[in-house]
N, C-alpha and C. Protein backbone atom coordinates (compact mmCIF):
# COMPACT_ATOMS: atom_id res chain seq x y z
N UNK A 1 280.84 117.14 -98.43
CA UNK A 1 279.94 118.24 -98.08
C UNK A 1 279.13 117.90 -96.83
N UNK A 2 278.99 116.30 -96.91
CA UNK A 2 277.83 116.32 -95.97
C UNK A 2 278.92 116.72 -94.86
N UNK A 3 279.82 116.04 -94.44
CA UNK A 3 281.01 115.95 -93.25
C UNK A 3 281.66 117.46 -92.78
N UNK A 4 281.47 117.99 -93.80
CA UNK A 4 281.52 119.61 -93.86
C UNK A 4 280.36 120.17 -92.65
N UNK A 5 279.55 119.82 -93.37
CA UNK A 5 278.19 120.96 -92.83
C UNK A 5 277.82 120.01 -91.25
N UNK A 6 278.34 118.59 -91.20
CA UNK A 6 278.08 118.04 -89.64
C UNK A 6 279.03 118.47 -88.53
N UNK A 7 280.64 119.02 -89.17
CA UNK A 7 281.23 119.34 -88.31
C UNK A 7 280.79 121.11 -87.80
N UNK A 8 280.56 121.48 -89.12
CA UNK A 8 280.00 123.02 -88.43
C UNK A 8 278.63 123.31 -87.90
N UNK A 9 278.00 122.19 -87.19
CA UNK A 9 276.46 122.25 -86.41
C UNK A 9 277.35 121.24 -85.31
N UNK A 10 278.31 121.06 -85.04
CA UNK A 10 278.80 119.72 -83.47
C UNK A 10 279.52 120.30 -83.28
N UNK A 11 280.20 121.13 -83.98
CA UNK A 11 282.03 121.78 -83.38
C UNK A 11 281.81 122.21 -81.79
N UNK A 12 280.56 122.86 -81.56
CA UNK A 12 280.33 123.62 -80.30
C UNK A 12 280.34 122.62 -79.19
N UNK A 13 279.82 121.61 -79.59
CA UNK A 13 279.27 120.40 -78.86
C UNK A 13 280.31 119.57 -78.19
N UNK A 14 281.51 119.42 -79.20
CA UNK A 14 282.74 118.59 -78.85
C UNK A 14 283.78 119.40 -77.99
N UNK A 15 284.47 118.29 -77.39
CA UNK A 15 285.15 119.02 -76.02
C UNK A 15 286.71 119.13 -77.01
N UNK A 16 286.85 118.44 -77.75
CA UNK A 16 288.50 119.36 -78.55
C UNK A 16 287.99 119.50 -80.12
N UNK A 17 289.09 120.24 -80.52
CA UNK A 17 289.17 120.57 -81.92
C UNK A 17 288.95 119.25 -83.31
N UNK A 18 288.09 119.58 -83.75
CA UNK A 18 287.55 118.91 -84.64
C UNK A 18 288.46 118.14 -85.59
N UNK A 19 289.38 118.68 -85.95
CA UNK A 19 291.01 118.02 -86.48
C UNK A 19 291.62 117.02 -85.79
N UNK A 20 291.22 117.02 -84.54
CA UNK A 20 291.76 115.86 -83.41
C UNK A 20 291.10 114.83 -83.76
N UNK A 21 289.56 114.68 -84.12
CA UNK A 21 289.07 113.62 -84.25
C UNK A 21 288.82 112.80 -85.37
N UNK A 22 288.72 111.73 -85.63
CA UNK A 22 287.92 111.01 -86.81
C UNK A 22 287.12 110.62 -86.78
N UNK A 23 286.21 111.25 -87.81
CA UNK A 23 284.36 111.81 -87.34
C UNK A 23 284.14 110.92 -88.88
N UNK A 24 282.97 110.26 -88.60
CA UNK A 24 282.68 109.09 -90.02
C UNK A 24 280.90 109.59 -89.80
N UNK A 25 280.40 109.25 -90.89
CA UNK A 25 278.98 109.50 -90.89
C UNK A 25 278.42 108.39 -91.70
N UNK A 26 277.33 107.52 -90.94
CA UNK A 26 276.90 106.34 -91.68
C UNK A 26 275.31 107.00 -91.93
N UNK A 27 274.87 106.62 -93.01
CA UNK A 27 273.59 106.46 -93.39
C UNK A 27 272.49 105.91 -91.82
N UNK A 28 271.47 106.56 -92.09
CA UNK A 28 270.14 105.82 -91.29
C UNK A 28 269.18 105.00 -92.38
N UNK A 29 269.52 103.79 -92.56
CA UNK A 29 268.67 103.47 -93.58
C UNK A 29 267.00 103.75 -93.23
N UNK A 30 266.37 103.50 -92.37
CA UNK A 30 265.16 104.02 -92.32
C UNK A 30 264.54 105.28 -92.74
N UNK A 31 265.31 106.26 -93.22
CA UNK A 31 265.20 108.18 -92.89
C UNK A 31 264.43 107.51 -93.68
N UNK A 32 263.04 108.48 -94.36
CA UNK A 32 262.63 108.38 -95.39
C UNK A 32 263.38 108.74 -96.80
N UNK A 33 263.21 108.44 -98.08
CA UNK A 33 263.74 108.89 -98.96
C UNK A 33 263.75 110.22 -99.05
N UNK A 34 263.42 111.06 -99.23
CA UNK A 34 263.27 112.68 -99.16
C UNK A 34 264.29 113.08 -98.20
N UNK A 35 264.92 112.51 -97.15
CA UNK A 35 265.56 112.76 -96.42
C UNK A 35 266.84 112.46 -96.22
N UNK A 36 268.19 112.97 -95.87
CA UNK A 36 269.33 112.66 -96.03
C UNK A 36 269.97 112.75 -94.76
N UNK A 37 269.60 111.55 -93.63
CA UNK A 37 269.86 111.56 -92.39
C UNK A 37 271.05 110.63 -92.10
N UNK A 38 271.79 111.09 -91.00
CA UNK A 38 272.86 110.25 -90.97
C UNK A 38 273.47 110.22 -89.31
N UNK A 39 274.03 109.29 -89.06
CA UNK A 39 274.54 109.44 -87.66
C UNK A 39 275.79 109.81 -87.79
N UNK A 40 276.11 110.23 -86.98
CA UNK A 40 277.90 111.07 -86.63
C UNK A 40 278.56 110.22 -85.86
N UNK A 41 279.50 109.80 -85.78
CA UNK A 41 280.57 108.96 -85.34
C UNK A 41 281.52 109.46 -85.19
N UNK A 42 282.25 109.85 -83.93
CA UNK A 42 283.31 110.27 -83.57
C UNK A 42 284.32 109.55 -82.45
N UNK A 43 285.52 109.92 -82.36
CA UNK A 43 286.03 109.18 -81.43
C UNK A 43 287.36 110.14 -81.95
N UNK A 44 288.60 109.92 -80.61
CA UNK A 44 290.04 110.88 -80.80
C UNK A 44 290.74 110.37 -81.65
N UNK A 45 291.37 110.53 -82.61
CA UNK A 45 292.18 110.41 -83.92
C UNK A 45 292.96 109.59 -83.56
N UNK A 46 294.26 110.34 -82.56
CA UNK A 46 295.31 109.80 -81.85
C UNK A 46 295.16 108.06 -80.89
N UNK A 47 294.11 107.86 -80.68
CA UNK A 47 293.58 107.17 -79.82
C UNK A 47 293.35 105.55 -80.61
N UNK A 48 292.72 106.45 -82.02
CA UNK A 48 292.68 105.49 -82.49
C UNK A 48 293.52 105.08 -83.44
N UNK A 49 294.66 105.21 -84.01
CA UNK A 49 296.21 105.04 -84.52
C UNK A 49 297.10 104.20 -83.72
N UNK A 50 296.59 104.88 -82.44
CA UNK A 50 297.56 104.06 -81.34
C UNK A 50 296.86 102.60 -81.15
N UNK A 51 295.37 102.33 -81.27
CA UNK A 51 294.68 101.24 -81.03
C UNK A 51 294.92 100.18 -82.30
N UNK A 52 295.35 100.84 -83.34
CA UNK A 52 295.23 100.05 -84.56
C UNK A 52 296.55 99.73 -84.74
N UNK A 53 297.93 100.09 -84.55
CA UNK A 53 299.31 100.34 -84.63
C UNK A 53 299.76 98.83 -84.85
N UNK A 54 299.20 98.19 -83.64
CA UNK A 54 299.91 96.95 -83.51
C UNK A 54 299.33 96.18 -84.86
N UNK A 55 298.14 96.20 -85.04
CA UNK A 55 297.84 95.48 -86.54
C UNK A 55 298.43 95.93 -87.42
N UNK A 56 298.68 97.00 -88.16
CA UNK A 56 299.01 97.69 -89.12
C UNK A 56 300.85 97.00 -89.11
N UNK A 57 301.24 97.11 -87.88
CA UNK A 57 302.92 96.89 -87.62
C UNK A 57 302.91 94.79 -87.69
N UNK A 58 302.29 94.56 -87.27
CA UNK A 58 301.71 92.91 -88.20
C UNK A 58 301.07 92.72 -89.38
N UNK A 59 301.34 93.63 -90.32
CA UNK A 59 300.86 93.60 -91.76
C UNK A 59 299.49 93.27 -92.06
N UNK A 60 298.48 93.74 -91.41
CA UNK A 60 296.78 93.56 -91.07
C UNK A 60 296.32 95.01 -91.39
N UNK A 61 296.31 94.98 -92.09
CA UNK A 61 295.48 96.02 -92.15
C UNK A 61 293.98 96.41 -92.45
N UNK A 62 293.40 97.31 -91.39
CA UNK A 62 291.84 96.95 -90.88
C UNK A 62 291.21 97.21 -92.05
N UNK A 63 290.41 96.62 -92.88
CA UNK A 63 289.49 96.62 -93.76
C UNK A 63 288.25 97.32 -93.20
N UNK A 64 287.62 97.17 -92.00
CA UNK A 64 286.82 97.72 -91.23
C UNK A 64 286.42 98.34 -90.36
N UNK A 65 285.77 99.56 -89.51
CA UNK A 65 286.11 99.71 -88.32
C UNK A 65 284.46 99.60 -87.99
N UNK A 66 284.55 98.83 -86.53
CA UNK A 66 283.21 98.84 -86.11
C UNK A 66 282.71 99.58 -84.75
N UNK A 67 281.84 100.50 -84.63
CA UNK A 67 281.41 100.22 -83.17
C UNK A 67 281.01 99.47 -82.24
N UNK A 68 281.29 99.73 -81.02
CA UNK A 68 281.41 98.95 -80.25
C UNK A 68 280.04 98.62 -80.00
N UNK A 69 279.08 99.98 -79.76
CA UNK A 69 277.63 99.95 -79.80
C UNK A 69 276.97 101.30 -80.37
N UNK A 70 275.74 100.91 -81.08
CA UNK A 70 275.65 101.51 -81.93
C UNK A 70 274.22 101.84 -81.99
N UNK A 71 273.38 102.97 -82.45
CA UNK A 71 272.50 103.08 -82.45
C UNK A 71 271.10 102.27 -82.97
N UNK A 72 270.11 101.66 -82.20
CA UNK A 72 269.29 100.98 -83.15
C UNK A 72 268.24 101.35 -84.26
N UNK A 73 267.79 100.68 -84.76
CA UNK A 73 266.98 101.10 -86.18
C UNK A 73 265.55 101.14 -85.64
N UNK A 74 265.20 102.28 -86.28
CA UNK A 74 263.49 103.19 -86.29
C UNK A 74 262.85 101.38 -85.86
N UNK A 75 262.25 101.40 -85.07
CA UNK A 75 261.05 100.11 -84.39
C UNK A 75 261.96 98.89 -84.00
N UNK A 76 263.06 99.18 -83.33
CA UNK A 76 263.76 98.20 -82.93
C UNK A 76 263.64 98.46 -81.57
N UNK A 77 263.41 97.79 -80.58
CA UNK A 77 263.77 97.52 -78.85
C UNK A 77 265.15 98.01 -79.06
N UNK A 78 265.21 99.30 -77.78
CA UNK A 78 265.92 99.83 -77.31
C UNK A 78 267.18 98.72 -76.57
N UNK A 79 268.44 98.89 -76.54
CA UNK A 79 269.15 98.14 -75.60
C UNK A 79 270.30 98.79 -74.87
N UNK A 80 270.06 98.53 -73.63
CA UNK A 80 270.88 98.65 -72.48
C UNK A 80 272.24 97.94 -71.86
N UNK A 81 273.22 98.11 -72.02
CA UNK A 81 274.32 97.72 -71.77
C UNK A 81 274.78 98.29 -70.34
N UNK A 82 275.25 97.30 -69.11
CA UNK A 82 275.31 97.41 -68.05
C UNK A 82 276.85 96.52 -68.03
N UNK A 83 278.09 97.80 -67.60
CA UNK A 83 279.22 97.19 -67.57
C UNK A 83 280.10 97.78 -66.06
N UNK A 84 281.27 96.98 -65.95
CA UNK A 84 282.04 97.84 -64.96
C UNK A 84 281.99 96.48 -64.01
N UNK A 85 281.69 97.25 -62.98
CA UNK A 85 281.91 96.62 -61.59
C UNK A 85 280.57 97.10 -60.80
N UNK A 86 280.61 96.44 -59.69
CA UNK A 86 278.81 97.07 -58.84
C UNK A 86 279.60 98.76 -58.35
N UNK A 87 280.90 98.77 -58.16
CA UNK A 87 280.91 100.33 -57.07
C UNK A 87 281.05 101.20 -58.54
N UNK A 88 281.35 100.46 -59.61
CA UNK A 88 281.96 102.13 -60.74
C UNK A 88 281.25 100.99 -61.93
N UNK A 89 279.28 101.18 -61.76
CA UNK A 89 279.21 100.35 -63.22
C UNK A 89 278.57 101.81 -63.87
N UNK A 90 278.70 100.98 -65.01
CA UNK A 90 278.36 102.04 -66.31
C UNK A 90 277.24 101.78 -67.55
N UNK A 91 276.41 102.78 -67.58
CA UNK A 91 275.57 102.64 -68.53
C UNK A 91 275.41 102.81 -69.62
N UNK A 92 274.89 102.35 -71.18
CA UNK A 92 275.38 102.53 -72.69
C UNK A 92 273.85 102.47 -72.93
N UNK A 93 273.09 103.04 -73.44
CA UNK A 93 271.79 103.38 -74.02
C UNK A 93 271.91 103.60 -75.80
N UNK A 94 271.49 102.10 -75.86
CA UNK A 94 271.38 102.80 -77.38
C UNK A 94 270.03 102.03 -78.27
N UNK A 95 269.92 103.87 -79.13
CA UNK A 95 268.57 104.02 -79.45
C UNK A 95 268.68 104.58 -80.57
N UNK A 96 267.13 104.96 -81.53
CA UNK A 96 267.51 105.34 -82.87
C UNK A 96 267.83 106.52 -82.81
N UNK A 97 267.91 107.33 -81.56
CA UNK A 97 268.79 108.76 -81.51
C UNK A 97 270.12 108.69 -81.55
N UNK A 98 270.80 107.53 -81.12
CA UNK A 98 272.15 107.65 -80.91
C UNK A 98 272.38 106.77 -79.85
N UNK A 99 273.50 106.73 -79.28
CA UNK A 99 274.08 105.67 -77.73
C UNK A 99 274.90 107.05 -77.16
N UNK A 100 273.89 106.90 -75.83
CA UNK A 100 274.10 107.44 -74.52
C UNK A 100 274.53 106.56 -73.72
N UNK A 101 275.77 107.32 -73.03
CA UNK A 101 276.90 106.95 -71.67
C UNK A 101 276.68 107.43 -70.88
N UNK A 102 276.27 106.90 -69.81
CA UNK A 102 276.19 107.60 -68.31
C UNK A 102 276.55 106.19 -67.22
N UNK A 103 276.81 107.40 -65.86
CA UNK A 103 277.10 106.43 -65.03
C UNK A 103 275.95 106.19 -64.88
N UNK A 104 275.90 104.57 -64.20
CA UNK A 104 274.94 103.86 -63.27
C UNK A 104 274.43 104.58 -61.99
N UNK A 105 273.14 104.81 -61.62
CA UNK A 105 272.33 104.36 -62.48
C UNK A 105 271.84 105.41 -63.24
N UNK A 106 271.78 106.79 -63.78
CA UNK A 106 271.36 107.32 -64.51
C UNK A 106 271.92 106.92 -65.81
N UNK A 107 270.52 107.09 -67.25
CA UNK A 107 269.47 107.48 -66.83
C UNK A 107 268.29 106.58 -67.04
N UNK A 108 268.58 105.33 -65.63
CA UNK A 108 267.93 104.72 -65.24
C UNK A 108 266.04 105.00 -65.42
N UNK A 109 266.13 106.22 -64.66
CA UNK A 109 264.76 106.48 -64.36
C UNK A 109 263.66 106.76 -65.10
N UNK A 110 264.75 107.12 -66.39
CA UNK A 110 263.86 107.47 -68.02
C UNK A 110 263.64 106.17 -68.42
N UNK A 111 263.94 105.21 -67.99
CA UNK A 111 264.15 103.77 -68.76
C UNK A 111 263.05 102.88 -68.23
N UNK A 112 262.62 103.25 -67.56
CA UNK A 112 261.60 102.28 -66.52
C UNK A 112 260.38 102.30 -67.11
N UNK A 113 260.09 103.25 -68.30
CA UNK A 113 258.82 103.59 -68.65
C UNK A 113 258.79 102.97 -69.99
N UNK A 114 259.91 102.41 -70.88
CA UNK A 114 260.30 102.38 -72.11
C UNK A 114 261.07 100.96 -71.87
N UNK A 115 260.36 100.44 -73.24
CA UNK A 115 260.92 98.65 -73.49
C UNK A 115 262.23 98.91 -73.68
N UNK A 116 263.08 98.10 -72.91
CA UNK A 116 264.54 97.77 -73.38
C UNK A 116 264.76 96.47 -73.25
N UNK A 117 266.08 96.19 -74.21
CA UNK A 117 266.58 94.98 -73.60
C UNK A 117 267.57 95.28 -72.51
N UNK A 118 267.65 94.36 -71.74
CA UNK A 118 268.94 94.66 -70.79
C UNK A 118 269.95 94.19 -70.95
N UNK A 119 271.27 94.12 -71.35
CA UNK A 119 272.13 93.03 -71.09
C UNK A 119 273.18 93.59 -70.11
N UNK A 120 273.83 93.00 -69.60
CA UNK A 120 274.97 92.73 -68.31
C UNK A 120 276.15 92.13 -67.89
N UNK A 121 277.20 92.47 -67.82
CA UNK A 121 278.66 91.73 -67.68
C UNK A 121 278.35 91.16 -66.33
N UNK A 122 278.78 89.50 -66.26
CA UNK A 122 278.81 88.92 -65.07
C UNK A 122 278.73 90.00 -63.88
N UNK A 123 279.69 90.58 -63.83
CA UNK A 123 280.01 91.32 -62.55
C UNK A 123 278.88 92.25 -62.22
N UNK A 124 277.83 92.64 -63.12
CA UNK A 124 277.38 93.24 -62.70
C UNK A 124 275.79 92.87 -62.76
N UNK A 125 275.97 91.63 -63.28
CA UNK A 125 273.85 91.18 -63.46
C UNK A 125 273.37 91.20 -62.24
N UNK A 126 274.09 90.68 -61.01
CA UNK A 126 272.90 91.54 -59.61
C UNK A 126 272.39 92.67 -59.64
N UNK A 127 273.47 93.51 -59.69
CA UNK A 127 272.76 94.83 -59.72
C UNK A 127 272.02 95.33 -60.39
N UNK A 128 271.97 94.49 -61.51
CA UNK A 128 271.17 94.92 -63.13
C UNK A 128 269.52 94.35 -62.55
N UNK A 129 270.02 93.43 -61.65
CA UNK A 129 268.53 92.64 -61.69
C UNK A 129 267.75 93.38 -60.10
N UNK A 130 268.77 93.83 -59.50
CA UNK A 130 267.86 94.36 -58.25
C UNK A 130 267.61 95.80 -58.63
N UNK A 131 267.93 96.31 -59.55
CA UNK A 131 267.56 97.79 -59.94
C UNK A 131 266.53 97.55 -61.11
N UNK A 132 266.37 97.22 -61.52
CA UNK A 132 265.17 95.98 -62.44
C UNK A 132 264.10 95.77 -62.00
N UNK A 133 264.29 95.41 -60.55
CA UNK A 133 263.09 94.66 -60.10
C UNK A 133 262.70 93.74 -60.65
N UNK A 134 263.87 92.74 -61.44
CA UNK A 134 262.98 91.80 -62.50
C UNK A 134 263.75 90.62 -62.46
N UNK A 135 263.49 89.64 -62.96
CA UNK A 135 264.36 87.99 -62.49
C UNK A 135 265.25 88.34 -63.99
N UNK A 136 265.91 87.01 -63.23
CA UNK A 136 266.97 86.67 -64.27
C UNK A 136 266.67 87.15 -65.95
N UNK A 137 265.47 86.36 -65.93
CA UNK A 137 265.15 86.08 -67.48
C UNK A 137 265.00 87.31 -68.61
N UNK A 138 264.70 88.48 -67.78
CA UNK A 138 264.55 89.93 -68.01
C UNK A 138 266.25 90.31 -68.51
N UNK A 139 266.76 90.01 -67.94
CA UNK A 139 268.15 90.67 -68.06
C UNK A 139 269.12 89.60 -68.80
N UNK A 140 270.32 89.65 -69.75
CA UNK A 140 270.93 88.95 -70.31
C UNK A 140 272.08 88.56 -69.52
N UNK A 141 272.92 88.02 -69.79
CA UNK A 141 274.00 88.52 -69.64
C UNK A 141 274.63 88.49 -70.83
N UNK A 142 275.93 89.16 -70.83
CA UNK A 142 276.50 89.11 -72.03
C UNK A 142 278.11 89.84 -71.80
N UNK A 143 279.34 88.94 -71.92
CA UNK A 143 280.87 89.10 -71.49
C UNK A 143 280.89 90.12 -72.79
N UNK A 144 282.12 90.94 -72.24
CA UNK A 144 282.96 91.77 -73.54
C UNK A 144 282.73 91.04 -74.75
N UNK A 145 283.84 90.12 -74.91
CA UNK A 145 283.69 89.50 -76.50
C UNK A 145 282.58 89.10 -76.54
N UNK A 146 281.54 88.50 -75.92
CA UNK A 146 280.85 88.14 -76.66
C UNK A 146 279.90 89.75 -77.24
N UNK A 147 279.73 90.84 -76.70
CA UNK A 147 279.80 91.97 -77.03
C UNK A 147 280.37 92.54 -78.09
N UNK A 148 281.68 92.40 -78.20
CA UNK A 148 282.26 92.84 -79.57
C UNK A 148 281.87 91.76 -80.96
N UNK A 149 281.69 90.32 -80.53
CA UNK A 149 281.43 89.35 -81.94
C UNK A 149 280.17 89.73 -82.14
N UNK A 150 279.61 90.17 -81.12
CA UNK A 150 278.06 90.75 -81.88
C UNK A 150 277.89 92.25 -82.48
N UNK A 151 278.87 92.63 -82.20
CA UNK A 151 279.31 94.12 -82.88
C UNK A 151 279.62 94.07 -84.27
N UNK A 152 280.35 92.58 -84.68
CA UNK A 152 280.47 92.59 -86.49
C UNK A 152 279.65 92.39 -87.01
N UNK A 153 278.80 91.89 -86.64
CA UNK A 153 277.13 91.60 -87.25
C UNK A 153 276.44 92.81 -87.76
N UNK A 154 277.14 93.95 -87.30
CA UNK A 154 276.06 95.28 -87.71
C UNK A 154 276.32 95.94 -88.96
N UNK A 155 275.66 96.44 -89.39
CA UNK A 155 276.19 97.14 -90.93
C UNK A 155 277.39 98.12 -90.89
N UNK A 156 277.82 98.78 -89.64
CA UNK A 156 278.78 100.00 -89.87
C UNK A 156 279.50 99.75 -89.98
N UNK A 157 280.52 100.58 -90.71
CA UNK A 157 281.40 101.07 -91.08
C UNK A 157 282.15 102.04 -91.45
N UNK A 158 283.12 102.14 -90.20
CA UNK A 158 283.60 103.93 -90.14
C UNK A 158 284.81 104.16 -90.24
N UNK A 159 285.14 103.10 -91.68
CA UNK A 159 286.46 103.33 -92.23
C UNK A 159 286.28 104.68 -93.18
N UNK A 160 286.38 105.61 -92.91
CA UNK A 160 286.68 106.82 -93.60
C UNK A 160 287.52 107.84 -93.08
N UNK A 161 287.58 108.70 -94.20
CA UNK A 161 289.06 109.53 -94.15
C UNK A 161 290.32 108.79 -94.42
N UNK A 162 291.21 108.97 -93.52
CA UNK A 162 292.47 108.53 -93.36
C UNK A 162 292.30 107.19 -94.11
N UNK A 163 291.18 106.49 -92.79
CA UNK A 163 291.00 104.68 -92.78
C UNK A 163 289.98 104.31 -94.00
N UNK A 164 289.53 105.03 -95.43
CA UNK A 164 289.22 104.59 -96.24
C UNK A 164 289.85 103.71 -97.33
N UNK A 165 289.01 102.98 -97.82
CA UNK A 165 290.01 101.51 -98.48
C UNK A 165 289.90 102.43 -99.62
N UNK A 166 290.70 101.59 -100.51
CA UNK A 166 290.60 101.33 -102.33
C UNK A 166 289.65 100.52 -102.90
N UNK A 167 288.91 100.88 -104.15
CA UNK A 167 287.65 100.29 -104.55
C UNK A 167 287.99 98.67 -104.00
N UNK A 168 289.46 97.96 -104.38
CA UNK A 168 289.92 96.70 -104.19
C UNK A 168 289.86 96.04 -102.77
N UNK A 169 289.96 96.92 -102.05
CA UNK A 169 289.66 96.93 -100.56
C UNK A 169 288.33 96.64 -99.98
N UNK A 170 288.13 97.80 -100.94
CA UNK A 170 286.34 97.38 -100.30
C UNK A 170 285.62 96.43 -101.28
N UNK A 171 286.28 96.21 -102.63
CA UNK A 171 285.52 94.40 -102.77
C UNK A 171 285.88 93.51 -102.09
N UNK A 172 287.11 93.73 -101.51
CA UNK A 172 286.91 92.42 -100.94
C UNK A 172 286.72 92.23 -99.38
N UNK A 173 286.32 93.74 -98.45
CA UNK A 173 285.55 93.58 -97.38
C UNK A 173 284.19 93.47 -97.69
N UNK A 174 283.61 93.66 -99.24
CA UNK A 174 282.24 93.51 -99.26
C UNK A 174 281.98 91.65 -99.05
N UNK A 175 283.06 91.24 -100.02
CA UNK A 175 282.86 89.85 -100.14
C UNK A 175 283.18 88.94 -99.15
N UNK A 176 283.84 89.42 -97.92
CA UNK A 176 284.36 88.67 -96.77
C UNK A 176 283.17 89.13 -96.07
N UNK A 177 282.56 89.80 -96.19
CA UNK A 177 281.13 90.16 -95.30
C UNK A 177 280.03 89.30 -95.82
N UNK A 178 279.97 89.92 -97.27
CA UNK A 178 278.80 88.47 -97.78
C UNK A 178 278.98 87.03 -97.30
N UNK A 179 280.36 86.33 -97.13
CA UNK A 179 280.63 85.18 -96.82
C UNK A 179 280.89 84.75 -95.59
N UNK A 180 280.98 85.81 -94.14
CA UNK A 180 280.59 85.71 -93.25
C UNK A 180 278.97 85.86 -93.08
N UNK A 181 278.06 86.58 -93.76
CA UNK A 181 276.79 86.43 -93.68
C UNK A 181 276.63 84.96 -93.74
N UNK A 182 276.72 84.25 -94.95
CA UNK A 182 276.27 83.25 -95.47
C UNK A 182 276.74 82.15 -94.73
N UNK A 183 277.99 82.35 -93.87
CA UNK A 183 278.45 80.79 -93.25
C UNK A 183 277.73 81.20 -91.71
N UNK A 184 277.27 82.63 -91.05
CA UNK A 184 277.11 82.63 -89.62
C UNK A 184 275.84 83.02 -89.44
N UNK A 185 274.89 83.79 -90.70
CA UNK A 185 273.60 83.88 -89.70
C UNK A 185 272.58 83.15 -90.04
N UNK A 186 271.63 83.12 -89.24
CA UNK A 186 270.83 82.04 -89.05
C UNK A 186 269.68 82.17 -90.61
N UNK A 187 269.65 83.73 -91.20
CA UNK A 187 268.51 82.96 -92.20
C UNK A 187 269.11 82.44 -93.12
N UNK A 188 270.52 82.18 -93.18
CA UNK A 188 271.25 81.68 -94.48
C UNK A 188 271.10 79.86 -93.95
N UNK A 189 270.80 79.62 -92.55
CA UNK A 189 271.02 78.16 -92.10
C UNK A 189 270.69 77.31 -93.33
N UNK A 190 268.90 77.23 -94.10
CA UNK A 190 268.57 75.83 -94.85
C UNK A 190 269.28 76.21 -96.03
N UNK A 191 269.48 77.25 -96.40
CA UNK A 191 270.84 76.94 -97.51
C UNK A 191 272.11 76.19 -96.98
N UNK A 192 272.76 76.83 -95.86
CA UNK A 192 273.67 75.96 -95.63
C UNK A 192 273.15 74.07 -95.80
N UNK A 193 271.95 73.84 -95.02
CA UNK A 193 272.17 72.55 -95.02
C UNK A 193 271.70 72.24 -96.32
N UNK A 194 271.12 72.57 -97.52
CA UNK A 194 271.00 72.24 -99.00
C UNK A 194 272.50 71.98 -99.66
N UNK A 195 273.38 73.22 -99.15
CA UNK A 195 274.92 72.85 -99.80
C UNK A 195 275.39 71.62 -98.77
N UNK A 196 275.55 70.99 -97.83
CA UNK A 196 276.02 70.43 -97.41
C UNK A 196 275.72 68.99 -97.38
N UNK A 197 273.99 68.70 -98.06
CA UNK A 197 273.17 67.75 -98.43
C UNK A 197 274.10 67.40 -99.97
N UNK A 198 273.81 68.47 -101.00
CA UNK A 198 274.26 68.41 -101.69
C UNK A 198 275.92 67.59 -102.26
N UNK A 199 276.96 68.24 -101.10
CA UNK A 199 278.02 67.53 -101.07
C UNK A 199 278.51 66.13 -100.57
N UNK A 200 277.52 65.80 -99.64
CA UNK A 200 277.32 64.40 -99.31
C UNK A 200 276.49 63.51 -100.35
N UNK A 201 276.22 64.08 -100.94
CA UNK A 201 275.27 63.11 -102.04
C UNK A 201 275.99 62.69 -103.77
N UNK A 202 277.13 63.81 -103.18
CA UNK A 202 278.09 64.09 -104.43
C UNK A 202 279.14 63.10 -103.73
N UNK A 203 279.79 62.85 -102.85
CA UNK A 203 280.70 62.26 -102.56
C UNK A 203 280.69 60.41 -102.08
């Protein structure tokens, strides 16, 4: 129902037919309770079949799908993604409204007034930093992958429709997630070193 009533308030909005795409809707955990807010996720159907093909035809099949970038959460610093090249770079704005694409530099000029982070593909942190006005330290950098490994870190997940698992599926992307939590982020670290104290004291 909800996916119902989001495609008939965007249909106008989108440049093809709503059947073309695979449109996922994740929760805003912040909405207040009383409220049943959600972000819309779209991208071309075809586009993405063809992107997944080669896994699926290597017997992988995606347990997950993530964005690439994604909107941030109610009192989070805004972040800016600066990619491309200096003659054709490109801008990714994302905020708790959503992630805005535009070319470089719009819309720069809205941004100057409002905390962001910056980050920047090699190729393009000069330009990030002379349109900045700001040193190095202001601006990140940050390559593709290392862009996408920070993309699994986020809660979404826009395996739905077609790309929805089986309850079995999704225990055990829940549990390959819990156990990537627990071996990669940092507040799980003094547990890690308690289990690892532990096994040296055992051996």
């Amino acid at each position: 129902q909800r996916k119902a009533a989001a495609i008939g308030l965007l249909e106008d909005q989108w440049l093809q037919a709503p059947d073309t795409l695979h449109i996922s809707l994740h929760p805003i955990e912040t909405s207040a309770p009383e409220q049943d807010n959600h972000w819309v996720c779209a991208c071309d159907a075809q586009w993405l079949r063809e992107a997944l093909q080669p896994l699926i035809q290597a017997g992988r099949t995606p347990l997950r799908l993530i964005p690439e970038m994604a909107p941030t959460l109610q009192g989070e610093t805004d972040h800016v993604f600066l990619m491309g090249t200096p003659q054709n770079a490109q801008l990714a704005w994302c905020r708790p409204e959503g992630v805005l694409w535009s070319a470089w530099p719009n819309p720069w000029p809205l941004l100057q007034s409002t905390p962001v982070h910056v980050l920047a593909e090699p190729a393009v942190l000069e330009l990030a930093q002379k349109m900045t006005g700001t040193e190095s330290g202001a601006v990140r950098t940050q390559t593709r992958p290392e862009r996408w490994l920070a993309a699994t870190q986020s809660g979404f997940d826009l395996a739905q429709g077609v790309w929805s698992q089986t309850p079995g599926q999704r225990w055990r992307r829940q549990a390959l997630s819990a156990w990537r939590e627990a071996a990669q982020h940092p507040r799980w670290r003094w547990a890690r070193w308690a289990v690892a104290m532990c096994l040296l004291t055992q051996s």
